[in-house]
N, C-alpha and C. Protein backbone atom coordinates (compact mmCIF):
# COMPACT_ATOMS: atom_id res chain seq x y z
N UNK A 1 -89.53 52.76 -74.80
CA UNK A 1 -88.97 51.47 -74.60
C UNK A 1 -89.06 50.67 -75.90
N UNK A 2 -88.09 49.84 -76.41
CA UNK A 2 -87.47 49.60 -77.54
C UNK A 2 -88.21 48.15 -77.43
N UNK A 3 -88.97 47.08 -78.11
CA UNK A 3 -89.79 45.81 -78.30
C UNK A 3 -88.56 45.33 -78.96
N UNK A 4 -87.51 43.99 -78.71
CA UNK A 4 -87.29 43.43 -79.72
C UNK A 4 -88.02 41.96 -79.76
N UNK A 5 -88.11 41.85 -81.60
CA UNK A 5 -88.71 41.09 -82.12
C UNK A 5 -87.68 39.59 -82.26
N UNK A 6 -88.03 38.65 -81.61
CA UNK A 6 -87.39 37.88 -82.07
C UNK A 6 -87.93 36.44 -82.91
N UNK A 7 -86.88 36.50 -84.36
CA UNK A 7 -87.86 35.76 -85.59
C UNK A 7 -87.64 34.51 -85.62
N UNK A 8 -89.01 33.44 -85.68
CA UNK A 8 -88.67 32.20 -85.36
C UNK A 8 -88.30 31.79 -86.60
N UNK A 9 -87.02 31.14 -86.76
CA UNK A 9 -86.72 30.14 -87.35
C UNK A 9 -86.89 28.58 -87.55
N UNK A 10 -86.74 27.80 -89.06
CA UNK A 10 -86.89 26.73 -88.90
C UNK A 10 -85.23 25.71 -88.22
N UNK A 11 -85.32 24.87 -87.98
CA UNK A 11 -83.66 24.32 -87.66
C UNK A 11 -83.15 23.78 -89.04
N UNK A 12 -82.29 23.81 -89.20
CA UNK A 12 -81.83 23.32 -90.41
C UNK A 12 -81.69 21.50 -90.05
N UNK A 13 -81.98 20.95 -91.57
CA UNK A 13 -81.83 19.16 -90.85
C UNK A 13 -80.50 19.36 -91.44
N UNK A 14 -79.42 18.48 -90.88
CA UNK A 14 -78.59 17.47 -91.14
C UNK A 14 -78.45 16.73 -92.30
N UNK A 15 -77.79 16.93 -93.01
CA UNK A 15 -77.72 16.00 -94.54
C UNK A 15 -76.05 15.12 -94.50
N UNK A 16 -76.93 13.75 -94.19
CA UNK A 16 -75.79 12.53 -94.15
C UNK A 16 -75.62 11.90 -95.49
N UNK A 17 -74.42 12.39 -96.26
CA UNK A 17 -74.37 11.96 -97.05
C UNK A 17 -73.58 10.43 -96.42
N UNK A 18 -74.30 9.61 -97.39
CA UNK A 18 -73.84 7.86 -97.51
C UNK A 18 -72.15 8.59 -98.44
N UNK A 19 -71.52 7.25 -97.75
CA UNK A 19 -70.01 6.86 -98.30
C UNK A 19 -70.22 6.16 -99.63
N UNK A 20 -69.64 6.16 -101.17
CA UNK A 20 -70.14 5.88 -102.15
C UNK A 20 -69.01 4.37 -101.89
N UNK A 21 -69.80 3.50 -102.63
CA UNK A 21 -69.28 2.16 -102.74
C UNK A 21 -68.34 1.99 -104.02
N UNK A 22 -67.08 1.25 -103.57
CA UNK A 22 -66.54 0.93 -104.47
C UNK A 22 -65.67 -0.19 -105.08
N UNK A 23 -65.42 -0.23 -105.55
CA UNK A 23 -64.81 -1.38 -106.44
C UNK A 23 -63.90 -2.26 -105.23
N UNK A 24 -64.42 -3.81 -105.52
CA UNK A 24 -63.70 -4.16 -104.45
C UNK A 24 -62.05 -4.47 -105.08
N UNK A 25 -61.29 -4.89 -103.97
CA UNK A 25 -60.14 -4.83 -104.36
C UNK A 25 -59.37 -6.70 -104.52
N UNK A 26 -60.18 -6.89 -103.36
CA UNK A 26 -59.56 -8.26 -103.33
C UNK A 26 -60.78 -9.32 -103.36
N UNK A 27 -60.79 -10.54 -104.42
CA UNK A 27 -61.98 -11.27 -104.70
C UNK A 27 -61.68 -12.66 -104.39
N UNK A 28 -62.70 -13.84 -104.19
CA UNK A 28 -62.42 -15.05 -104.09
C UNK A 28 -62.03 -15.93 -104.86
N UNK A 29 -61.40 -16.65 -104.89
CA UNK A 29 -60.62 -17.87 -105.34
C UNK A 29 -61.73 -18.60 -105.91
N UNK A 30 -61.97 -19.32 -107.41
CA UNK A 30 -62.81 -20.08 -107.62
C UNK A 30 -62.44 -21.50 -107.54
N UNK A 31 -60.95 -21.58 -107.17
CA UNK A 31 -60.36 -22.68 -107.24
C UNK A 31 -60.40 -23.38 -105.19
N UNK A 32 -60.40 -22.47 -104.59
CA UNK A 32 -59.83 -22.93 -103.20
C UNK A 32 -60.69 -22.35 -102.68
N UNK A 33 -62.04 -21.33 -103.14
CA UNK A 33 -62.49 -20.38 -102.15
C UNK A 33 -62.25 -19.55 -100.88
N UNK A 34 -60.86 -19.23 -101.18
CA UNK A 34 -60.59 -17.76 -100.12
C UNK A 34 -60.61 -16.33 -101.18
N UNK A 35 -60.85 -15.89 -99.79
CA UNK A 35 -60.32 -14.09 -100.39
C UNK A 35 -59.44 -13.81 -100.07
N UNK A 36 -58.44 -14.08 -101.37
CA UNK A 36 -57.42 -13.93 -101.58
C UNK A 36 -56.42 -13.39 -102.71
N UNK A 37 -57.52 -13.38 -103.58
CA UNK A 37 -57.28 -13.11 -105.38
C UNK A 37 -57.20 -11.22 -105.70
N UNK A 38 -55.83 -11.65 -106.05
CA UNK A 38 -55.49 -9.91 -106.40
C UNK A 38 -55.04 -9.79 -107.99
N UNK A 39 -55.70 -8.54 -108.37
CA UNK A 39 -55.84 -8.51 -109.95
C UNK A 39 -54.45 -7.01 -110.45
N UNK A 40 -53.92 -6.96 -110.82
CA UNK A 40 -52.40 -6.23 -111.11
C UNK A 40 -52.07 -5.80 -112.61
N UNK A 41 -53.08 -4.82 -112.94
CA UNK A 41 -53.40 -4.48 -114.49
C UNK A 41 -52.06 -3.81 -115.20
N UNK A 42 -51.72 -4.04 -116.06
CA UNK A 42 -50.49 -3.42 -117.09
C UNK A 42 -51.10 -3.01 -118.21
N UNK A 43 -51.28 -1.72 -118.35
CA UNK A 43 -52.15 -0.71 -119.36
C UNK A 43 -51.18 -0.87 -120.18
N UNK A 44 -49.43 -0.82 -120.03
CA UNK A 44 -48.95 -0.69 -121.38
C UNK A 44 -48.76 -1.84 -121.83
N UNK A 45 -48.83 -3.34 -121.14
CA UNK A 45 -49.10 -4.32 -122.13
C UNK A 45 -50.36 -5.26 -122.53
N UNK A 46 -51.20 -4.58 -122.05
CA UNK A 46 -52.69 -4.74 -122.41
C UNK A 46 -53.03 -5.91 -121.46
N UNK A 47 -52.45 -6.37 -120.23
CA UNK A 47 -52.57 -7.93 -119.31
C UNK A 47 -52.96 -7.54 -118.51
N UNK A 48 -53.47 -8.29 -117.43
CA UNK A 48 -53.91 -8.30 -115.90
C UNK A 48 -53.03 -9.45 -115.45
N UNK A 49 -52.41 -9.44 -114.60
CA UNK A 49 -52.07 -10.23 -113.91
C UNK A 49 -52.78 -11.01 -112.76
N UNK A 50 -53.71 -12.23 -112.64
CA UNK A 50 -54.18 -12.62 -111.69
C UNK A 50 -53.75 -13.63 -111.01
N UNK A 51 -53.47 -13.18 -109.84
CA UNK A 51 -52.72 -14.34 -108.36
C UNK A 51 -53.63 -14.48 -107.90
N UNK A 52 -53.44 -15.63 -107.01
CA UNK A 52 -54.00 -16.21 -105.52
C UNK A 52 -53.13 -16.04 -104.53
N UNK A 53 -53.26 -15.40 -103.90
CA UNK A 53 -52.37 -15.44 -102.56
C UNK A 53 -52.42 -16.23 -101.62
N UNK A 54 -53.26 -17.31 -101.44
CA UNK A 54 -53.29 -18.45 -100.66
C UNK A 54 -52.29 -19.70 -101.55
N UNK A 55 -51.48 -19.84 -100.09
CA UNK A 55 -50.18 -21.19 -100.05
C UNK A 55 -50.45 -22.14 -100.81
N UNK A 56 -51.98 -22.47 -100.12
CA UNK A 56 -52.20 -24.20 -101.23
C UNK A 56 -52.37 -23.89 -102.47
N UNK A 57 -52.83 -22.52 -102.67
CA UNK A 57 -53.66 -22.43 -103.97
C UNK A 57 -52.68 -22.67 -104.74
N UNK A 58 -52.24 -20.75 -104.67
CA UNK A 58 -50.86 -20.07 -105.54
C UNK A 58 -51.49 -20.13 -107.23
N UNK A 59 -52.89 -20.10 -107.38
CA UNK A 59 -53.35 -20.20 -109.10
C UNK A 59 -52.89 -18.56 -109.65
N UNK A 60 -52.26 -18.89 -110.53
CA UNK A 60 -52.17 -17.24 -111.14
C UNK A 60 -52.43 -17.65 -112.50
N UNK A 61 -52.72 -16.00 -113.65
CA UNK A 61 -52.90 -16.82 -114.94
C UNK A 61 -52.63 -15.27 -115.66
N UNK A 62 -52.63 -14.91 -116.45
CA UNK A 62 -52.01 -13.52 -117.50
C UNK A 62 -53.76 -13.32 -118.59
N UNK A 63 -54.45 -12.21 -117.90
CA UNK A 63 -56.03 -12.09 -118.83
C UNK A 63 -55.73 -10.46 -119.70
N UNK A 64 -55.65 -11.01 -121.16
CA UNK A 64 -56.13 -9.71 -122.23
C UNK A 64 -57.52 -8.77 -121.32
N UNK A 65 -56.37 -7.62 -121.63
CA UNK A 65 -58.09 -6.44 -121.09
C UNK A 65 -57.87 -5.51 -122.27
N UNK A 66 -58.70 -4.57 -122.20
CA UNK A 66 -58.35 -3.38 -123.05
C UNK A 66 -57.99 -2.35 -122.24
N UNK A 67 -58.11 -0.82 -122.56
CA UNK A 67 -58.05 -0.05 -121.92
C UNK A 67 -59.00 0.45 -120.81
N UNK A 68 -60.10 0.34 -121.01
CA UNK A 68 -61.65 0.61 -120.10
C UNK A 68 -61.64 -0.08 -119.56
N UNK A 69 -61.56 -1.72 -119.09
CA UNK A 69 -61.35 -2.33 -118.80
C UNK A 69 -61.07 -2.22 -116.75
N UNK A 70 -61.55 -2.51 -115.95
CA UNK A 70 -61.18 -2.74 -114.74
C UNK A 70 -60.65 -3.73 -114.19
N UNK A 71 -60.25 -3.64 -112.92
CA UNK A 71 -59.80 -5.04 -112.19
C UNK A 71 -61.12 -6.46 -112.19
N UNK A 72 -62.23 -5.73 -112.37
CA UNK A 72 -63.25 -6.63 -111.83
C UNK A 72 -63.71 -7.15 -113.04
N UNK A 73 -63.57 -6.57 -114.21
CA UNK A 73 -63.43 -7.20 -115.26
C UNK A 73 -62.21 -8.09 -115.97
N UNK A 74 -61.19 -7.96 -115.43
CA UNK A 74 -60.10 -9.17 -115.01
C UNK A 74 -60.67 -10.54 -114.79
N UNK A 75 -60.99 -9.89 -113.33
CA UNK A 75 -61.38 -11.57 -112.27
C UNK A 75 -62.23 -12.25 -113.33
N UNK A 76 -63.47 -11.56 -113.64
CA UNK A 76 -64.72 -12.25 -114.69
C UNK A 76 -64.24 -13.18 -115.64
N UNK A 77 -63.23 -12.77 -116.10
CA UNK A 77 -62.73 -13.35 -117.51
C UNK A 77 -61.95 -14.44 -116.54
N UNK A 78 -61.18 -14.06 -115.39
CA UNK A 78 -60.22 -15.34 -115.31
C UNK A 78 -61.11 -16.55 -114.48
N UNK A 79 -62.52 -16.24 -113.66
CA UNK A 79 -63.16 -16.86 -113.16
C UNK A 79 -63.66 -17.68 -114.23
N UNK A 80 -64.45 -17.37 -115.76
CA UNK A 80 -64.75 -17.87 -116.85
C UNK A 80 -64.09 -18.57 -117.43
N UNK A 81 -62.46 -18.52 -117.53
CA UNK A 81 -61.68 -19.50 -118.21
C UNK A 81 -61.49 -20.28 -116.84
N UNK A 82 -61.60 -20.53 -115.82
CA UNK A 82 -61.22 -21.27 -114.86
C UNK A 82 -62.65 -22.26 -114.64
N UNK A 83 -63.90 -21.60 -114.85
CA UNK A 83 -65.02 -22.66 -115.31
C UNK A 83 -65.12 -23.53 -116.12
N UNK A 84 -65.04 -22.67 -117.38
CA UNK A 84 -65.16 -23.45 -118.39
C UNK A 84 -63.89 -24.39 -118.56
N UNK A 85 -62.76 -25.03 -117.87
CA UNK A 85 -61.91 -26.11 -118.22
C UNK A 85 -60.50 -25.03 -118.48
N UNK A 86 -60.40 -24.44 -118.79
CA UNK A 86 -59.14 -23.47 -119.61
C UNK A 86 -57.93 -23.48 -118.55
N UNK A 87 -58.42 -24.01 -117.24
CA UNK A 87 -57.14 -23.29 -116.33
C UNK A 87 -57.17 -24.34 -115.28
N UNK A 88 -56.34 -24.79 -114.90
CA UNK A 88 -56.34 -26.36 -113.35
C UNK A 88 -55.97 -25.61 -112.69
């Protein structure tokens, strides 16, 4: 008569990988405070285009980037000239 052996194993855990975070897309208004501000980069003429999409607002303004350069480094610069006096 034939014994079978049966070999204990461990269970394998579960590996949850997290969703990686990313760049947001749409940022707030420093002028009206909504989220509403969309940034619209032109690599071949070196601009960002930044709107407000809110009615009352409607602030838009044209920000120098370089190439490396992101959307969120857009907003920074147009939030900064909109502090410091540069933009109504």
């Amino acid at each position: 008569m034939a014994v079978q052996v049966k070999k204990l194993g461990r269970r394998r855990k579960r590996i949850i990988k997290a969703p990686k975070k990313g760049l947001p897309k749409v940022f707030s208004c420093p002028k009206c405070g909504e989220d509403s501000v969309r940034v619209v980069i032109s690599r071949d003429n070196h601009v960002a285009s930044v709107i407000c999409g809110n009615q009352k607002c409607a602030m838009s303004t044209e920000v120098p980037v370089t190439n490396v350069e992101q959307a969120v480094d857009a907003y920074c610069k147009f939030a900064d000239m909109y502090h410091s006096g540069k933009l109504v």
